[in-house]
C-alpha atoms as a PDB file:
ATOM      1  CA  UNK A   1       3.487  22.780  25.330  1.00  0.00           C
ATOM      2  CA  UNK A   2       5.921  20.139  27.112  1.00  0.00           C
ATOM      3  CA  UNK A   3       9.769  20.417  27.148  1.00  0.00           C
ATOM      4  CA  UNK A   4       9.589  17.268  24.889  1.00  0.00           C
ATOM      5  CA  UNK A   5       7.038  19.344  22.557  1.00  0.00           C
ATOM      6  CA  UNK A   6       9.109  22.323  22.378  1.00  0.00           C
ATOM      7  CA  UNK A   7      12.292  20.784  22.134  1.00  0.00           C
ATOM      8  CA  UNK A   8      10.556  18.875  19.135  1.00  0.00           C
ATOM      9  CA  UNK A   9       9.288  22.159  17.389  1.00  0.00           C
ATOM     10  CA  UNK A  10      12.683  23.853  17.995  1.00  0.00           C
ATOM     11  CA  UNK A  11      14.235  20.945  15.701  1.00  0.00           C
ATOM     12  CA  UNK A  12      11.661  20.942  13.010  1.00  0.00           C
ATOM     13  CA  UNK A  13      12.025  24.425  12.917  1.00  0.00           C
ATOM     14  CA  UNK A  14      16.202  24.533  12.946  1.00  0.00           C
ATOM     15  CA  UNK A  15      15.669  21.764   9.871  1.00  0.00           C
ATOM     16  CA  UNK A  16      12.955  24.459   8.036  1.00  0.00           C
ATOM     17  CA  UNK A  17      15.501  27.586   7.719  1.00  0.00           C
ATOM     18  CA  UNK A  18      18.302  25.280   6.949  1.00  0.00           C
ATOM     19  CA  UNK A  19      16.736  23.544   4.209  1.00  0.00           C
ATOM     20  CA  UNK A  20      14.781  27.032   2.908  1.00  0.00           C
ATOM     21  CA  UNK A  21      18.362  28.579   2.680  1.00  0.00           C
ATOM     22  CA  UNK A  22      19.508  25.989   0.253  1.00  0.00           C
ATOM     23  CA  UNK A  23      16.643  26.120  -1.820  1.00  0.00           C
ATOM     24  CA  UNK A  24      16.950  30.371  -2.136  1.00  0.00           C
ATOM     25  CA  UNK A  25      14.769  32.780  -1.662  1.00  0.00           C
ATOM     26  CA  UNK A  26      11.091  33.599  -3.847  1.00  0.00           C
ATOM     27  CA  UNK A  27      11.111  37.074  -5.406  1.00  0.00           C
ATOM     28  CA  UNK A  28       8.402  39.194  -4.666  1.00  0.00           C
ATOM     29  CA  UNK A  29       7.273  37.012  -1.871  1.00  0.00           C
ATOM     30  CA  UNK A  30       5.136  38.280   0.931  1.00  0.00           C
ATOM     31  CA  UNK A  31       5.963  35.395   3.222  1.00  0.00           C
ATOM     32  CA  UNK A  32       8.657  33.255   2.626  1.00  0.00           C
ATOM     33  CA  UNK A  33       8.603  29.321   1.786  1.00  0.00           C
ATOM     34  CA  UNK A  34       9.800  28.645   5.522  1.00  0.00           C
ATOM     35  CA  UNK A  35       7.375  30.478   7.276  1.00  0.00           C
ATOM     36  CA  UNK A  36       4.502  28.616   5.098  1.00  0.00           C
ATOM     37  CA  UNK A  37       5.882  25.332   5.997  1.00  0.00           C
ATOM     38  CA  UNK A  38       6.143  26.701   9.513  1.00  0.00           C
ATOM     39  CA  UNK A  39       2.796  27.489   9.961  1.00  0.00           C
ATOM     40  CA  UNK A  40       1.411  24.223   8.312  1.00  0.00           C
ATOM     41  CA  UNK A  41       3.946  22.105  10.524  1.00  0.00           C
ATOM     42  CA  UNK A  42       2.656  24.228  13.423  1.00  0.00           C
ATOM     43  CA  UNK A  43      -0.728  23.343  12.397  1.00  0.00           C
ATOM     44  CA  UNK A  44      -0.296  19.730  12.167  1.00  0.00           C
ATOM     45  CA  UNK A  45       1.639  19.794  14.974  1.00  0.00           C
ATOM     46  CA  UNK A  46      -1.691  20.723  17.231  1.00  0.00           C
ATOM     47  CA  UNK A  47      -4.192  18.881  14.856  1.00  0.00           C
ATOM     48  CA  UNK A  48      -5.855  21.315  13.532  1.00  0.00           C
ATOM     49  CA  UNK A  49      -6.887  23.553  10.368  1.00  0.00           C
ATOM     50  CA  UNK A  50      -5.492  26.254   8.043  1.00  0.00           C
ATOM     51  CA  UNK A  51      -7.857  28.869   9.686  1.00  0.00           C
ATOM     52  CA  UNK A  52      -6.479  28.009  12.843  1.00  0.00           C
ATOM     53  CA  UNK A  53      -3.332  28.447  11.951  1.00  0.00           C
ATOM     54  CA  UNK A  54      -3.575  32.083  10.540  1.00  0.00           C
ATOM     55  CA  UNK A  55      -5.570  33.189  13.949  1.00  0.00           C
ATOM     56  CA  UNK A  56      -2.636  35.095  15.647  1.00  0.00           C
ATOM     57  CA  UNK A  57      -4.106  34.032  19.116  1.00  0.00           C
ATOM     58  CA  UNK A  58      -2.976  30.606  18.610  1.00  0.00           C
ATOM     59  CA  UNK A  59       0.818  31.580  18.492  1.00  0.00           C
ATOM     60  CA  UNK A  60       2.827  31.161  21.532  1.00  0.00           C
ATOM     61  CA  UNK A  61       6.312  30.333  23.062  1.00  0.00           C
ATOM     62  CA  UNK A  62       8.381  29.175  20.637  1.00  0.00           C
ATOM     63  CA  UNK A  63       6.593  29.897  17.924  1.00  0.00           C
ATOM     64  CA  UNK A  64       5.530  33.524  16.991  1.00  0.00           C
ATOM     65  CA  UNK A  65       5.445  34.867  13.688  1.00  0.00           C
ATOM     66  CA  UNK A  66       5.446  38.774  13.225  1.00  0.00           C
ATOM     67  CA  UNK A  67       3.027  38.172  10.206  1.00  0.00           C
ATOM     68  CA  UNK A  68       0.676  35.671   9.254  1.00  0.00           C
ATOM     69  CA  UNK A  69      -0.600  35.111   5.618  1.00  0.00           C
ATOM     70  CA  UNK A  70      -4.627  34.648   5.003  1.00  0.00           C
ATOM     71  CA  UNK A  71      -5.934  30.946   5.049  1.00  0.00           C
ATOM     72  CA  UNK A  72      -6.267  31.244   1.243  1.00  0.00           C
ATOM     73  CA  UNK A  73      -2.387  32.391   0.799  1.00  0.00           C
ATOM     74  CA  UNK A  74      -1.557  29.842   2.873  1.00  0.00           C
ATOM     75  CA  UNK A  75      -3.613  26.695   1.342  1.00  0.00           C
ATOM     76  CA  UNK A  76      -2.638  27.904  -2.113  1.00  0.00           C
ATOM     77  CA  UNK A  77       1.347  28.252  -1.173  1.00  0.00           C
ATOM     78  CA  UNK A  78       1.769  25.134   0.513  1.00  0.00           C
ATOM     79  CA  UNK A  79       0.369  23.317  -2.405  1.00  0.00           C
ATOM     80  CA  UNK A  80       3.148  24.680  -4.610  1.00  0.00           C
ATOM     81  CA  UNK A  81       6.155  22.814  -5.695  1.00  0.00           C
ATOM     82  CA  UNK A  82       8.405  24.953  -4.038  1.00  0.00           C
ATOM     83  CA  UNK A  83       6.921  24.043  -0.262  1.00  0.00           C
ATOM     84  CA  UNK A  84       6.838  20.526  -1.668  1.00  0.00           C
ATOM     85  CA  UNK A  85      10.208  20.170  -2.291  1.00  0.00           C
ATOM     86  CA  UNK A  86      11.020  21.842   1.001  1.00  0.00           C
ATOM     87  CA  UNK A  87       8.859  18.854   3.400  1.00  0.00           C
ATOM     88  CA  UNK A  88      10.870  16.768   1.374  1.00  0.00           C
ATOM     89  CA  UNK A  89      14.488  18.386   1.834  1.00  0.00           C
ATOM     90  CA  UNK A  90      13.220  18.661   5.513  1.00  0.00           C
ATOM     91  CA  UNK A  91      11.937  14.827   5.537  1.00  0.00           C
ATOM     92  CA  UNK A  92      14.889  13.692   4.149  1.00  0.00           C
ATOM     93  CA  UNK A  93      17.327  15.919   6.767  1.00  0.00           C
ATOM     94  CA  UNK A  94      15.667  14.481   9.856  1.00  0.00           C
ATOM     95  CA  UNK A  95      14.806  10.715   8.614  1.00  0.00           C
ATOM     96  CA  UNK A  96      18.814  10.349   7.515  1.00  0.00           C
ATOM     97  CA  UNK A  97      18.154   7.842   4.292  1.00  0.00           C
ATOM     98  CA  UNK A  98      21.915   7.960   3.769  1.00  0.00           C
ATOM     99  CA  UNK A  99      22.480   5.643   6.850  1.00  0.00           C
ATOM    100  CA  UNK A 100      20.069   2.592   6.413  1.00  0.00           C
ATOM    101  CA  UNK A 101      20.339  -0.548   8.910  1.00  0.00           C
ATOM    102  CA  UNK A 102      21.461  -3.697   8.703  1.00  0.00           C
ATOM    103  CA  UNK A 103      17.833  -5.247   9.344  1.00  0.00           C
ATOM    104  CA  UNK A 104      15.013  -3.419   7.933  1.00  0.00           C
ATOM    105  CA  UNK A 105      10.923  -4.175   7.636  1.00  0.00           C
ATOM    106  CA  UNK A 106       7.700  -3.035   5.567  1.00  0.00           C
ATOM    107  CA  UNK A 107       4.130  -2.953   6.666  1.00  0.00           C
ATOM    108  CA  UNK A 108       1.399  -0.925   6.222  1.00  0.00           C
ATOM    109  CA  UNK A 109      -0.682   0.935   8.152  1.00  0.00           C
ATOM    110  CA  UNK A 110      -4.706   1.997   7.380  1.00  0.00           C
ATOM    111  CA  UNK A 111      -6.147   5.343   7.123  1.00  0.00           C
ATOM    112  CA  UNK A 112      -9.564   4.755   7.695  1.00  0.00           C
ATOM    113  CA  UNK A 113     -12.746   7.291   7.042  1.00  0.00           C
ATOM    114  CA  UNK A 114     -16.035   6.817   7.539  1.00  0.00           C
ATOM    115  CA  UNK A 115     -18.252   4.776   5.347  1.00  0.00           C
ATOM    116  CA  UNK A 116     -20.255   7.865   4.432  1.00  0.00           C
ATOM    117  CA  UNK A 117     -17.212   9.827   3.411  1.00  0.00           C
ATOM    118  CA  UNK A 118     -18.285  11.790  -0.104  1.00  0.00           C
ATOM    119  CA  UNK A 119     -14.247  11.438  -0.796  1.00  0.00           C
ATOM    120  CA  UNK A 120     -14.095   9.681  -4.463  1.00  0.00           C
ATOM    121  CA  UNK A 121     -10.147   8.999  -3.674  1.00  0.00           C
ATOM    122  CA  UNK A 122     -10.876   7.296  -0.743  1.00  0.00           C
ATOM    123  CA  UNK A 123     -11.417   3.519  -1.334  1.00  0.00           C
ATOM    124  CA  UNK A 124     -12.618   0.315   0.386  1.00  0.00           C
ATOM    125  CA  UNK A 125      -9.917  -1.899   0.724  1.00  0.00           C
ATOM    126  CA  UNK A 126      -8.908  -5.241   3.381  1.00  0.00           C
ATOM    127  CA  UNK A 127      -8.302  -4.408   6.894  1.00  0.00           C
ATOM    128  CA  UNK A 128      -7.766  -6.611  10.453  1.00  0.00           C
ATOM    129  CA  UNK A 129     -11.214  -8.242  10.726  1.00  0.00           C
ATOM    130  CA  UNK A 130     -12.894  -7.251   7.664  1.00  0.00           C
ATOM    131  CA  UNK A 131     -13.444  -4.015   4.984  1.00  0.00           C
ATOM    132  CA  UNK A 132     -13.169  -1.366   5.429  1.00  0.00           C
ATOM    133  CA  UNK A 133     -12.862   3.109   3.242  1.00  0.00           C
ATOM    134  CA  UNK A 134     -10.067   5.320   3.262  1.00  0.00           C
ATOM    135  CA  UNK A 135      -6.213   5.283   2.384  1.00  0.00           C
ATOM    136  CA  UNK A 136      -2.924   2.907   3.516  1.00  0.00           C
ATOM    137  CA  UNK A 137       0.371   4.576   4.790  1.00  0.00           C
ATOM    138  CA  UNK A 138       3.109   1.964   3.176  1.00  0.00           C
ATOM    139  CA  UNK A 139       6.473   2.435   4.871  1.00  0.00           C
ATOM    140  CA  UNK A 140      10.010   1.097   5.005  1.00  0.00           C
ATOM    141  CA  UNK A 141      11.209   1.365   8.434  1.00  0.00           C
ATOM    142  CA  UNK A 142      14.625   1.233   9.808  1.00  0.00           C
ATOM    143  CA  UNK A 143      16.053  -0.841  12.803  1.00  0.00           C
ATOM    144  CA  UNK A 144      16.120   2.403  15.066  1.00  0.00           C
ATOM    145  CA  UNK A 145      12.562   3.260  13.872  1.00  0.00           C
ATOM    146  CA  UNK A 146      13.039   5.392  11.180  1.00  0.00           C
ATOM    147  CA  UNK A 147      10.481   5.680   8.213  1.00  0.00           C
ATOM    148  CA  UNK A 148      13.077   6.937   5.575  1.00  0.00           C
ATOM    149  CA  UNK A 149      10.611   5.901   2.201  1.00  0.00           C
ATOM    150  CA  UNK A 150       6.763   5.897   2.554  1.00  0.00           C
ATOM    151  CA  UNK A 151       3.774   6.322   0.203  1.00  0.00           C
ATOM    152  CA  UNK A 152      -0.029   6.927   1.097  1.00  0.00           C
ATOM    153  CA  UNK A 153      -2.093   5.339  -1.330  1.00  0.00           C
ATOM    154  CA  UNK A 154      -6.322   3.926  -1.428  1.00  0.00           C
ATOM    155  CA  UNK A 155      -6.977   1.519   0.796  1.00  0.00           C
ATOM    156  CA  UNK A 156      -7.406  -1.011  -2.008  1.00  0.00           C
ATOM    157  CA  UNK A 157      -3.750  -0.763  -3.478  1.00  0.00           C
ATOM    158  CA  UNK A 158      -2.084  -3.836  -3.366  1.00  0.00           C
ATOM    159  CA  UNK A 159       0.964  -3.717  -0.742  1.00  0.00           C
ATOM    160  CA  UNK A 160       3.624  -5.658  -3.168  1.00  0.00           C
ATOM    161  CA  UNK A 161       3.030  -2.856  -5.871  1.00  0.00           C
ATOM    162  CA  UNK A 162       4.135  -0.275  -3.769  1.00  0.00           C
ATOM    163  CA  UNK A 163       6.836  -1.761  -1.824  1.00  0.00           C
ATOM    164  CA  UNK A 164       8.275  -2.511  -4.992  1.00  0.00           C
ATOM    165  CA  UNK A 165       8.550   0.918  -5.873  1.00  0.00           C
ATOM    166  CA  UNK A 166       9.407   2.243  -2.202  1.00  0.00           C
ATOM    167  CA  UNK A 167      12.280  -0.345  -3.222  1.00  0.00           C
ATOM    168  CA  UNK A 168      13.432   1.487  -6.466  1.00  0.00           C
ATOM    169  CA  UNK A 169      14.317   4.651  -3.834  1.00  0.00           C
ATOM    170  CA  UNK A 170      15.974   2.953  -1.590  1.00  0.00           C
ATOM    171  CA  UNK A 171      19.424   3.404  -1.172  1.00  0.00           C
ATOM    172  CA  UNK A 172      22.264   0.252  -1.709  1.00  0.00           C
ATOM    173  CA  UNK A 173      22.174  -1.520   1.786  1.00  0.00           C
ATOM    174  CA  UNK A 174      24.515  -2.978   3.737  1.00  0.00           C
ATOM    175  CA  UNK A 175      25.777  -6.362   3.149  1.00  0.00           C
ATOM    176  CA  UNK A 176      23.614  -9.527   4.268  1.00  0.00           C
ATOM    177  CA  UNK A 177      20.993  -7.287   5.094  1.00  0.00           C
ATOM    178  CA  UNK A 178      17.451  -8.459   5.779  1.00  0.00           C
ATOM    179  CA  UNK A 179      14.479  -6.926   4.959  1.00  0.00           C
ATOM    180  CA  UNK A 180      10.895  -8.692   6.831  1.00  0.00           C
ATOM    181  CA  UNK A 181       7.949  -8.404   6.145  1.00  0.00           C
ATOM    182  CA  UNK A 182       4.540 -10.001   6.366  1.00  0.00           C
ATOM    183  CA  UNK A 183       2.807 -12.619   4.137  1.00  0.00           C
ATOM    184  CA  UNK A 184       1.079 -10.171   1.998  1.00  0.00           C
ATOM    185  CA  UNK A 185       4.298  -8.945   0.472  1.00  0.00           C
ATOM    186  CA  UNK A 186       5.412 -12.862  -0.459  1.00  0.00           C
ATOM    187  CA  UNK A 187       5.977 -12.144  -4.012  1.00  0.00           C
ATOM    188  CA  UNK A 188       8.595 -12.893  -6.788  1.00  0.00           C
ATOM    189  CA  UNK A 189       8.725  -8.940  -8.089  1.00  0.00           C
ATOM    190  CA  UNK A 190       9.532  -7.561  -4.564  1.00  0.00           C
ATOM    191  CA  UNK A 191      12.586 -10.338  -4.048  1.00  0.00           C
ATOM    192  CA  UNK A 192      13.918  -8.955  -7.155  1.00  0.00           C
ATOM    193  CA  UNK A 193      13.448  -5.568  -6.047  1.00  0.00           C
ATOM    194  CA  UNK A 194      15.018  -6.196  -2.907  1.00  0.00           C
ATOM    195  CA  UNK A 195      18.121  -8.292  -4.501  1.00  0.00           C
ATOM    196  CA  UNK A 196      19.091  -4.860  -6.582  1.00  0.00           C
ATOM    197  CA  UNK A 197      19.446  -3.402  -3.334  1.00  0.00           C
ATOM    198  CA  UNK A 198      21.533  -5.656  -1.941  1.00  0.00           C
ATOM    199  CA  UNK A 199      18.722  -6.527   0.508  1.00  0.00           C
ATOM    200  CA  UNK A 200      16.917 -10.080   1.132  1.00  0.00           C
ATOM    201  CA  UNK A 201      13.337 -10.289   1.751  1.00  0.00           C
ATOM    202  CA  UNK A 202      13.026 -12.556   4.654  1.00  0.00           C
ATOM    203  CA  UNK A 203       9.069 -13.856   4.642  1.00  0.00           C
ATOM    204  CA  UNK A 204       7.089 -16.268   6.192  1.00  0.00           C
ATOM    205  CA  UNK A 205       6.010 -18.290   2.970  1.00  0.00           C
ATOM    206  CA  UNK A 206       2.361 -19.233   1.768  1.00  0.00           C
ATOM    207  CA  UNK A 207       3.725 -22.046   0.248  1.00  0.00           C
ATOM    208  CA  UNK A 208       6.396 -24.261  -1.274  1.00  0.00           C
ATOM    209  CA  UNK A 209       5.833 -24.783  -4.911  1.00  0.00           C
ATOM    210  CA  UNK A 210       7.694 -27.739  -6.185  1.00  0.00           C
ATOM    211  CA  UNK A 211       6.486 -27.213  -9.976  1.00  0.00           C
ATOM    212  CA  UNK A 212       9.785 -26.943 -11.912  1.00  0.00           C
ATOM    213  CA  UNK A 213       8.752 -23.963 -14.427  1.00  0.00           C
ATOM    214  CA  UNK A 214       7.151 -22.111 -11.014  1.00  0.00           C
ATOM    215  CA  UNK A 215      10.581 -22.781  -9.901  1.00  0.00           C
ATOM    216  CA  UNK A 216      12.491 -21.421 -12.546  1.00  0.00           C
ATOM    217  CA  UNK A 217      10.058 -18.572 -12.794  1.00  0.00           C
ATOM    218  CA  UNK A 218      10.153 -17.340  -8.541  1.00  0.00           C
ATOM    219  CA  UNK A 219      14.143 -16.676  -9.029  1.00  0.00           C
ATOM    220  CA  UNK A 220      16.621 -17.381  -7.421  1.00  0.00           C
ATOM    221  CA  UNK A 221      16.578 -14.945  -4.240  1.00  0.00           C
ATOM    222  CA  UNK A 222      13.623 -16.348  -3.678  1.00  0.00           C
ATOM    223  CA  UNK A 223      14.250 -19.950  -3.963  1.00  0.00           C
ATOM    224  CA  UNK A 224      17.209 -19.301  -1.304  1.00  0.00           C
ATOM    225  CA  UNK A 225      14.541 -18.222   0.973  1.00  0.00           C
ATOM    226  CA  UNK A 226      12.174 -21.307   0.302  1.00  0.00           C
ATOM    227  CA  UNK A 227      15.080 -23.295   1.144  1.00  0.00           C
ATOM    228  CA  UNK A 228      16.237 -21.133   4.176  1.00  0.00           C
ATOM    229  CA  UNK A 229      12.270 -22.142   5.784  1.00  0.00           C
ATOM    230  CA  UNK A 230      12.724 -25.535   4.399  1.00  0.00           C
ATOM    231  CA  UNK A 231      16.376 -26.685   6.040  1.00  0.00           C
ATOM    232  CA  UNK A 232      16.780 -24.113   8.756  1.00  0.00           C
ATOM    233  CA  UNK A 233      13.041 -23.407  10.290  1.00  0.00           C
ATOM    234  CA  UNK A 234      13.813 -22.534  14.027  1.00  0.00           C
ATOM    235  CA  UNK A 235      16.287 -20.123  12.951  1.00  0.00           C
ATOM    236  CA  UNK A 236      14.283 -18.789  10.100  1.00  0.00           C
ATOM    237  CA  UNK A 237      11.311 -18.198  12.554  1.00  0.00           C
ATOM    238  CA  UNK A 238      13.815 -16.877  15.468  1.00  0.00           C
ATOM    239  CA  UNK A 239      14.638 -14.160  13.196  1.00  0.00           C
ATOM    240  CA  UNK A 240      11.577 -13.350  11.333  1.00  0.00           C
ATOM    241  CA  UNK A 241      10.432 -12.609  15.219  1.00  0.00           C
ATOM    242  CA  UNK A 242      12.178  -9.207  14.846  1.00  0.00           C
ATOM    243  CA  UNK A 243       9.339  -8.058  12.625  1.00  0.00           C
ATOM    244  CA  UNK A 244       7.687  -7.028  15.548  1.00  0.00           C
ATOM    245  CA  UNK A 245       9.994  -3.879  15.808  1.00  0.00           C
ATOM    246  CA  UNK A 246       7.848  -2.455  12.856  1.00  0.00           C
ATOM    247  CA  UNK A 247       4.463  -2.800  14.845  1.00  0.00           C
ATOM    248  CA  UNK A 248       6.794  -0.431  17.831  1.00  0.00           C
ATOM    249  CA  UNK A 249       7.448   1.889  14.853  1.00  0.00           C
ATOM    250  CA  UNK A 250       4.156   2.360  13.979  1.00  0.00           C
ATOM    251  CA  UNK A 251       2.677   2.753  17.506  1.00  0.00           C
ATOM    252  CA  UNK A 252       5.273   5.231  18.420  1.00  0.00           C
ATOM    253  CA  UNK A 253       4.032   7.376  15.937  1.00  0.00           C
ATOM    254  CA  UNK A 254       1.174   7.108  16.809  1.00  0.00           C
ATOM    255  CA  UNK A 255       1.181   7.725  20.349  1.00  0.00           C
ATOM    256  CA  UNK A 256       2.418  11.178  21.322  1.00  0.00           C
ATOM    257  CA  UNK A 257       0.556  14.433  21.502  1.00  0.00           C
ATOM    258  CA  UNK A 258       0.945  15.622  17.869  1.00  0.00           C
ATOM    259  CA  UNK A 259       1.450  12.360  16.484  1.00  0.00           C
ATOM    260  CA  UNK A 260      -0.457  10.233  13.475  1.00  0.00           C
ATOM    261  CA  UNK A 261      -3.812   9.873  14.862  1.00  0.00           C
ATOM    262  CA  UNK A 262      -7.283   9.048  13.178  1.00  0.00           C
ATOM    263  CA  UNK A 263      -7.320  10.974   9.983  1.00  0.00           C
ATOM    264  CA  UNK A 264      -9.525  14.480  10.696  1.00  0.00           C
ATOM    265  CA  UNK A 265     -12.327  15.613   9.076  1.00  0.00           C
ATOM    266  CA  UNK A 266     -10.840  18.049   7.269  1.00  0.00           C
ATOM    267  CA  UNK A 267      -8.708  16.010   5.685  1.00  0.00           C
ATOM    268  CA  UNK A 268      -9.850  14.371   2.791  1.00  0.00           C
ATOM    269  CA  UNK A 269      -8.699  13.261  -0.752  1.00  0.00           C
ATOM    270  CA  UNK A 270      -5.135  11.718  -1.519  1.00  0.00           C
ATOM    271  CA  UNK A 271      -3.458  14.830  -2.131  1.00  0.00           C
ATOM    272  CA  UNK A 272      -4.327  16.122   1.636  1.00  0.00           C
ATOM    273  CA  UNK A 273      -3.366  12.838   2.978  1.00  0.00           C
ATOM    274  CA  UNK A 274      -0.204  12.499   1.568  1.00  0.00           C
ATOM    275  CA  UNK A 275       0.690  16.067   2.680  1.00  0.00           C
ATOM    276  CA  UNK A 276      -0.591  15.361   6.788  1.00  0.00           C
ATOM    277  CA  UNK A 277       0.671  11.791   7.000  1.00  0.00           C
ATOM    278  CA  UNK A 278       4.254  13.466   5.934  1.00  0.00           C
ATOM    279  CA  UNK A 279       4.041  16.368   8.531  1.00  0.00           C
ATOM    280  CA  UNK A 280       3.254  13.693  11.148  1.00  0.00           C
ATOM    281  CA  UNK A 281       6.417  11.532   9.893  1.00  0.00           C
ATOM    282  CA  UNK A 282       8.743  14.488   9.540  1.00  0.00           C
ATOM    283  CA  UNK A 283       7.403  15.490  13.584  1.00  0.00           C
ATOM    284  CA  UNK A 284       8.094  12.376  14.454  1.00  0.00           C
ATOM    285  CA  UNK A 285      11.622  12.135  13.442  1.00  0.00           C
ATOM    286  CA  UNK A 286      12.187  15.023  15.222  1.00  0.00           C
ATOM    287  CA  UNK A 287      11.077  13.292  18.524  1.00  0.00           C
ATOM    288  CA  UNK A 288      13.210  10.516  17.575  1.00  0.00           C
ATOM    289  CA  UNK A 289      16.159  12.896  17.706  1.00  0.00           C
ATOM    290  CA  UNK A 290      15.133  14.838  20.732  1.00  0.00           C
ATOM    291  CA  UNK A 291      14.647  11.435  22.560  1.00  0.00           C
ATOM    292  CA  UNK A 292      18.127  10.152  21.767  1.00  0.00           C
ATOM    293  CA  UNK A 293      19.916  13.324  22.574  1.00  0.00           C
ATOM    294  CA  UNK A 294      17.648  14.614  25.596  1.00  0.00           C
ATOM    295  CA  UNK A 295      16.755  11.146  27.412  1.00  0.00           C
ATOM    296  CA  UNK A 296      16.373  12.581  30.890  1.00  0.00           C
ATOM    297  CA  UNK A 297      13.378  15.296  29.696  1.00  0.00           C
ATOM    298  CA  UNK A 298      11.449  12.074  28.224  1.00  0.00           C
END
């Protein structure tokens, strides 16, 4: 394990026990709700399974529990609502939702399996160059690179539906701030959403409907943005440019040893998906942090 690695761990791990203390302590419990999350985040961590995980040979500096619960124990406990609520206490810690950006973006990003997958959740939906089976990672991503709100859903859920409820957790943004996105999320419902957050939805339009009741209908947040492409296009498009920050996002986490990779074997239906994909995010906040406070071991 690299200095970045174990520097990354040691965060995760600081984040774990904090967190666990505020939620209290399970009575009667063999192994407590922080060591569980441990060992799965120590799993994911290295890309591999539950079995691994309880083999005491794959333990080392900085990372070594005294005991280790069976891979049954383990798959049933991390499944509970307790350990769920603890990823999310420790998702929350190290993505910071309280401090969102003045210029913010939405994308997607596919989960792909193979066509011969026996996984009944996984479904064929549109990808870059044709169709294809598996699930969609929808995320709301900060200026710095943050992920603070995401969803994993089947491949052939609509991106609007879910941004619009990504948008019902977000928190009130700053003033004048811009939210971009691409043409697939160029809908009347998500302006709205947007507008109760104090956020605009800057997108590059499909078109400019002229149709009075249309009109009327598209509201007005959305109508200021028609007109923003219409009277100000350079500027509109010189901005909109920024969207390309998201695509860094998304290869960042995607890039490091430990990071969000092609989806395993072993991981299959939307339950499982939902629970690796936010391992991977909450590991990769970490780095973020590490990286901004430790820039000469990077």
């Amino acid at each position: 394990m690299d200095r970045v690695s174990e520097r990354t761990w040691k965060c995760v791990r600081a984040s774990i026990v904090r967190q666990a203390r505020k939620c209290g302590k399970l009575k009667r419990a063999r192994y407590s709700d922080a060591l569980i999350v441990s060992i799965y985040l120590w799993s994911v961590m290295h890309d591999r399974t539950l079995s691994w995980a309880c083999d005491r040979s794959n333990y080392r500096k900085p990372f070594r529990p005294r005991k280790l619960p069976s891979v049954s124990q383990l798959s049933r406990r991390i499944r509970t609502q307790r350990c769920q609520k603890l990823l999310q206490a420790v998702h929350d810690e190290l993505g910071d939702l309280k401090t969102p950006t003045s210029i913010s973006y939405l994308d997607g990003k596919p989960l792909t399996v193979g066509v011969a997958s026996k996984d009944a959740q996984a479904r064929r939906g549109h990808v870059m160059g044709g169709f294809a089976k598996g699930y969609k990672l929808h995320g709301w991503v900060t200026q710095d690179r943050r992920i603070p709100l995401w969803s994993v859903e089947s491949l052939n859920r609509g991106e609007q539906p879910v941004a619009c409820v990504l948008a019902e957790h977000m928190p009130r943004l700053p003033e004048l701030s811009l939210v971009l996105a691409d043409q697939n999320y160029d809908g009347h419902p998500l302006y709205k959403a947007l507008a109760a957050r104090d956020g605009m939805l800057l997108v590059e339009p499909k078109g400019y409907s002229q149709h009075p009741v249309t009109r009327r209908q598209m509201g007005t947040v959305r109508r200021e943005a028609l007109k923003a492409w219409q009277t100000m296009p350079h500027l509109a498009r010189l901005v909109y440019k920024q969207r390309i920050h998201v695509e860094g996002c998304f290869s960042n986490l995607t890039s490091f040893a430990g990071g969000l990779g092609p989806l395993p074997a072993w991981v299959r239906t939307l339950s499982r998906v939902r629970r690796w994909v936010g391992a991977k995010i909450i590991l990769y906040h970490a780095r973020l942090i590490v990286r901004k406070d430790h820039p000469e071991i990077v």
